[in-house]
N, C-alpha and C. Protein backbone atom coordinates (compact mmCIF):
# COMPACT_ATOMS: atom_id res chain seq x y z
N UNK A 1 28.13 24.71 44.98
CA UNK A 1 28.73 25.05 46.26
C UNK A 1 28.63 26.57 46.47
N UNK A 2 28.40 27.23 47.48
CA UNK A 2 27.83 28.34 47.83
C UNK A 2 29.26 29.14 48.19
N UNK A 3 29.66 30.13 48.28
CA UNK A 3 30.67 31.18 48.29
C UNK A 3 30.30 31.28 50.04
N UNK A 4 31.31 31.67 50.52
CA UNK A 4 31.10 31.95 51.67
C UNK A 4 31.54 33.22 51.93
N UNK A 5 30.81 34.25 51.89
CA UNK A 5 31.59 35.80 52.39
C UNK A 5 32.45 36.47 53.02
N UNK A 6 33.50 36.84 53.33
CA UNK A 6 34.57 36.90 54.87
C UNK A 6 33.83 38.12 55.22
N UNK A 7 33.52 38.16 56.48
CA UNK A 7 32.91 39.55 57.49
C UNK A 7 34.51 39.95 58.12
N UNK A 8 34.75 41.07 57.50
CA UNK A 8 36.06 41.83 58.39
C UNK A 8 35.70 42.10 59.65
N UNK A 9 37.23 41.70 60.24
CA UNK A 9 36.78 42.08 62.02
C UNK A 9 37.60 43.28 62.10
N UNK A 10 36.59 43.85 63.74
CA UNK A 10 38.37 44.85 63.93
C UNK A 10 38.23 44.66 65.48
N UNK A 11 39.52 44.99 66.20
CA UNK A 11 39.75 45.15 67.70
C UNK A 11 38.86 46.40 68.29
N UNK A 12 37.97 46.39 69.23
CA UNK A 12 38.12 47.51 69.79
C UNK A 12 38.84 47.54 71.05
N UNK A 13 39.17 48.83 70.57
CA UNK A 13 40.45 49.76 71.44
C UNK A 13 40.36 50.00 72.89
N UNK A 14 39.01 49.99 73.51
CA UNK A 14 38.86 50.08 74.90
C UNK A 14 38.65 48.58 75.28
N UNK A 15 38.08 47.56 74.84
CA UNK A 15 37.66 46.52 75.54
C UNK A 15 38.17 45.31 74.84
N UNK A 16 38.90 45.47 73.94
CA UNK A 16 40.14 44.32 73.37
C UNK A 16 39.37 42.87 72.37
N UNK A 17 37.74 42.99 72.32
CA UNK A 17 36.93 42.05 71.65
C UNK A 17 36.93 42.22 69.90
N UNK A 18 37.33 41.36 69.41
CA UNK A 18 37.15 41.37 67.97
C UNK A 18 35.56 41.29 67.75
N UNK A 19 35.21 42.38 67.03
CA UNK A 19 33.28 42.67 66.23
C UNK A 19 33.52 42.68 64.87
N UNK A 20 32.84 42.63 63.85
CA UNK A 20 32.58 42.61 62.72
C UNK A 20 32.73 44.54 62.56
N UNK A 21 34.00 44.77 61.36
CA UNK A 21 34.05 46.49 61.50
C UNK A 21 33.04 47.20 61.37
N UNK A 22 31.61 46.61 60.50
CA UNK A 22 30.52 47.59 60.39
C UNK A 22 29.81 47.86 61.91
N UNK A 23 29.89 47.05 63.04
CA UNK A 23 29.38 47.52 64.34
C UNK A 23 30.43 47.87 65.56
N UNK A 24 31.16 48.59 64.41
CA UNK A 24 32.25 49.31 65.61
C UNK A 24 32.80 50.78 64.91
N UNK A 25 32.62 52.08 65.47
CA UNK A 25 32.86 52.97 65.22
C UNK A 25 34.53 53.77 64.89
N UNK A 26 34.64 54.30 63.87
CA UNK A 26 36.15 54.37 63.74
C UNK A 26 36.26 55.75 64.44
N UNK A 27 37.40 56.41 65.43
CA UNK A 27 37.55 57.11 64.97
C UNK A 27 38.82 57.51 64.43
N UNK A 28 39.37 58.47 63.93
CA UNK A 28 40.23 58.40 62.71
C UNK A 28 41.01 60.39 63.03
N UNK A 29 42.06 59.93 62.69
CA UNK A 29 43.19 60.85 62.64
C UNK A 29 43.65 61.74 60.96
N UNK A 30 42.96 62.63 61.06
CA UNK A 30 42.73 62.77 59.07
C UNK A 30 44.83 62.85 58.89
N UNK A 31 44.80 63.30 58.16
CA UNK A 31 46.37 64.08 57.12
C UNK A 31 46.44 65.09 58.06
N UNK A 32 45.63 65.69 57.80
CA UNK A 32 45.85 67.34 58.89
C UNK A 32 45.82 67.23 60.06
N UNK A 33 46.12 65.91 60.73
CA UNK A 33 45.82 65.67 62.32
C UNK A 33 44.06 66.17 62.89
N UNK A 34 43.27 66.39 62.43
CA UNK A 34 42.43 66.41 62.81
C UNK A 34 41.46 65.08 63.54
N UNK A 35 40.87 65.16 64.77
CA UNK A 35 40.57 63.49 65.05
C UNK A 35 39.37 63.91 65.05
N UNK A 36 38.24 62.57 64.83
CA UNK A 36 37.05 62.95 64.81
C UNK A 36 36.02 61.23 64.45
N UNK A 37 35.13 61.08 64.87
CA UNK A 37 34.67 60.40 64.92
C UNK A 37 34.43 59.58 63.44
N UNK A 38 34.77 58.46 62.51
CA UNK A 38 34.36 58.64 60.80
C UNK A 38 33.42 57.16 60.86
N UNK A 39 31.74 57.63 61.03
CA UNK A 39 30.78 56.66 60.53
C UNK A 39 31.06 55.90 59.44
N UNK A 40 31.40 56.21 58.20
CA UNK A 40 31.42 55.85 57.29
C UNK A 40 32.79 54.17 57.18
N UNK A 41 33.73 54.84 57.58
CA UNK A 41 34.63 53.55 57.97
C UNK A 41 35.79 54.19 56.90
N UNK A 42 35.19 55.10 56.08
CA UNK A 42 36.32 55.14 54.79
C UNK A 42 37.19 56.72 54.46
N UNK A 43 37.04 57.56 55.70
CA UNK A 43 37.78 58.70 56.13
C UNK A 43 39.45 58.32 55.67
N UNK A 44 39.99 59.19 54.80
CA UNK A 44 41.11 59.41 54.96
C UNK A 44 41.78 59.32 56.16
N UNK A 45 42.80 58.91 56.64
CA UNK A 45 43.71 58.92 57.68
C UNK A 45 43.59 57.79 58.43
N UNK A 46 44.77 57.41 59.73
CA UNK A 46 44.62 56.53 60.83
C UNK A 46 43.83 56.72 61.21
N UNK A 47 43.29 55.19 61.77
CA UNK A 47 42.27 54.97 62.75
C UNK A 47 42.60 54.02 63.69
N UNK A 48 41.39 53.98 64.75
CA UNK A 48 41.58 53.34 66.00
C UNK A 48 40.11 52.33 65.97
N UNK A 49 39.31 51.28 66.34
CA UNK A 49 37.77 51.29 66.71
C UNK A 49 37.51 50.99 67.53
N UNK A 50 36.62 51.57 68.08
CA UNK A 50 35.66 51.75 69.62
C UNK A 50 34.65 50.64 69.06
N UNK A 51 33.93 49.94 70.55
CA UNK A 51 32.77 49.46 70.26
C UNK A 51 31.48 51.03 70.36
N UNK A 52 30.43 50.95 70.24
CA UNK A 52 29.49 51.80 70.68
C UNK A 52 29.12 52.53 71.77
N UNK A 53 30.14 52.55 72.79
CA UNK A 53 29.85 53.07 74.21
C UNK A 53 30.70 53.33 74.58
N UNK A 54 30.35 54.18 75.36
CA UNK A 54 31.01 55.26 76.11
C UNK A 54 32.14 54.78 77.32
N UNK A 55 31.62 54.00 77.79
CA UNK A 55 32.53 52.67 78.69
C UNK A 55 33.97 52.89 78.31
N UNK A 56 33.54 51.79 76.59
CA UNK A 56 34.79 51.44 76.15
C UNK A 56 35.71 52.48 75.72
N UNK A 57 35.03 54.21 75.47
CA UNK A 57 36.14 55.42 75.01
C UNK A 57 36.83 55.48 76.64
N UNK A 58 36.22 55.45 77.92
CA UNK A 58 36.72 55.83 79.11
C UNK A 58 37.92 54.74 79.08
N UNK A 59 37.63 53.34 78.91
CA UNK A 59 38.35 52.61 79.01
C UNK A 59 40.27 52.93 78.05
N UNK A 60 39.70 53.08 76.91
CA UNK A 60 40.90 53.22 75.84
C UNK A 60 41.44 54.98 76.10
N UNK A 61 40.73 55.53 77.14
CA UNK A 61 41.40 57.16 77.05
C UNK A 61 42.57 56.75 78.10
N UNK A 62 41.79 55.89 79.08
CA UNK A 62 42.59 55.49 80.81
C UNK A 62 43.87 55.02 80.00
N UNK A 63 44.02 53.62 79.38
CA UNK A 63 44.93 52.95 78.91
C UNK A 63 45.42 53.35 77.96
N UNK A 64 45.13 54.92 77.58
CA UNK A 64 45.93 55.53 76.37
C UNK A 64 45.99 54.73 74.66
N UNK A 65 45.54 53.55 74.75
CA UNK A 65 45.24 52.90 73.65
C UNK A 65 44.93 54.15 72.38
N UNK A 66 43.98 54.40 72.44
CA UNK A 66 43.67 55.49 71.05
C UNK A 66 45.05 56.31 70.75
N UNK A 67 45.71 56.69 71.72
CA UNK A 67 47.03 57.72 71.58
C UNK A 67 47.80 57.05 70.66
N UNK A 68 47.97 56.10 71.27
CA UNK A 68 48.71 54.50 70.88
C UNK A 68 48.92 54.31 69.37
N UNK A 69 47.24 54.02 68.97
CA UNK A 69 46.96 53.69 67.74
C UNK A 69 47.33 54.80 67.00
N UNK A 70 46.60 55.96 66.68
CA UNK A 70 46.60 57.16 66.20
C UNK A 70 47.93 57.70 65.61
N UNK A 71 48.98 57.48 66.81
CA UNK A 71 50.16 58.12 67.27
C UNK A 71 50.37 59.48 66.95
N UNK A 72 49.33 59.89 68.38
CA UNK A 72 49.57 61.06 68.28
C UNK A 72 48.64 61.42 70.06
N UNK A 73 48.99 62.57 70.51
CA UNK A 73 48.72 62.74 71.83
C UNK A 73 47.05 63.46 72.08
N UNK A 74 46.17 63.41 72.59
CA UNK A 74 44.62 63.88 72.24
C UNK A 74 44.49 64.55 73.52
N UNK A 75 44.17 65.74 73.50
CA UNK A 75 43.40 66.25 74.42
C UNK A 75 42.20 65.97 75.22
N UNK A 76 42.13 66.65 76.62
CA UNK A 76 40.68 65.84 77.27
C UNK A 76 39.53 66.47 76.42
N UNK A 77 39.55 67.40 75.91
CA UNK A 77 38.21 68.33 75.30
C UNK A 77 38.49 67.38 73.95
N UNK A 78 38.90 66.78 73.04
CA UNK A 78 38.85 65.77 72.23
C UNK A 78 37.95 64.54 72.54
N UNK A 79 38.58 64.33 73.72
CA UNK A 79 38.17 62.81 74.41
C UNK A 79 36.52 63.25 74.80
N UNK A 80 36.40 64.66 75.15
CA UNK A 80 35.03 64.97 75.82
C UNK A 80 34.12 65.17 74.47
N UNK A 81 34.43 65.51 73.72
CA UNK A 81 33.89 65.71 72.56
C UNK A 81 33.51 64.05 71.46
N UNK A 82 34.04 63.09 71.77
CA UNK A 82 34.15 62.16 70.99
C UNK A 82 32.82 61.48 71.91
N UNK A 83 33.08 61.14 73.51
CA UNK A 83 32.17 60.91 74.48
C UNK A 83 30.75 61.37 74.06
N UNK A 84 30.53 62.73 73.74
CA UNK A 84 29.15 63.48 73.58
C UNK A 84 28.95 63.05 72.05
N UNK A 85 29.16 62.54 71.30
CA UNK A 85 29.14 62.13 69.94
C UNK A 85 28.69 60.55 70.46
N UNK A 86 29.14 60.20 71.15
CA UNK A 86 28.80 58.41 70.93
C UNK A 86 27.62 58.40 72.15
N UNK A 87 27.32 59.21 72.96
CA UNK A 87 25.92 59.64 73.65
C UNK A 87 25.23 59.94 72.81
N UNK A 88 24.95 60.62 71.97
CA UNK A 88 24.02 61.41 70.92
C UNK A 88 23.14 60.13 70.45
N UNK A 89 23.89 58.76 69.96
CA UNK A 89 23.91 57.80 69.54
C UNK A 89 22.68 56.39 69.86
């Protein structure tokens, strides 16, 4: 009988769809409050996950969701900066 693997899901934060966490971007709130985008998935600190687009950051900035998660309040030059990171992409 064959093992069956569990694929972790996570919510993303702008558009409310459960994805498998490796195709959804974290971003993450370190110790030092610093926020910042973490590819890796395994950044120290809270996190929130976005799907891959830019949509869904407009979506979760409008509905404050990321603030939410994070708990903590983000600037627009944060939000503009996270935007030009998932464009790059």
């Amino acid at each position: 009988m064959a093992t069956v693997k569990k694929i972790p899901t996570r919510r993303c934060t702008g558009c409310g769809e459960h994805f498998p966490k490796s195709a959804l971007i974290r971003v993450v709130r370190s110790p030092e409050g610093v926020i910042s985008l973490d590819r890796t998935g395994k950044a120290a600190g809270r996190g929130a996950y976005l799907c891959q687009s830019a949509e869904c950051l407009r979506r979760a900035q409008k509905s404050r969701r990321i603030e939410q998660a994070l708990e903590v309040a983000i600037p627009a030059e944060i939000y503009a900066a996270l935007e030009g990171a998932l464009s790059r992409e």
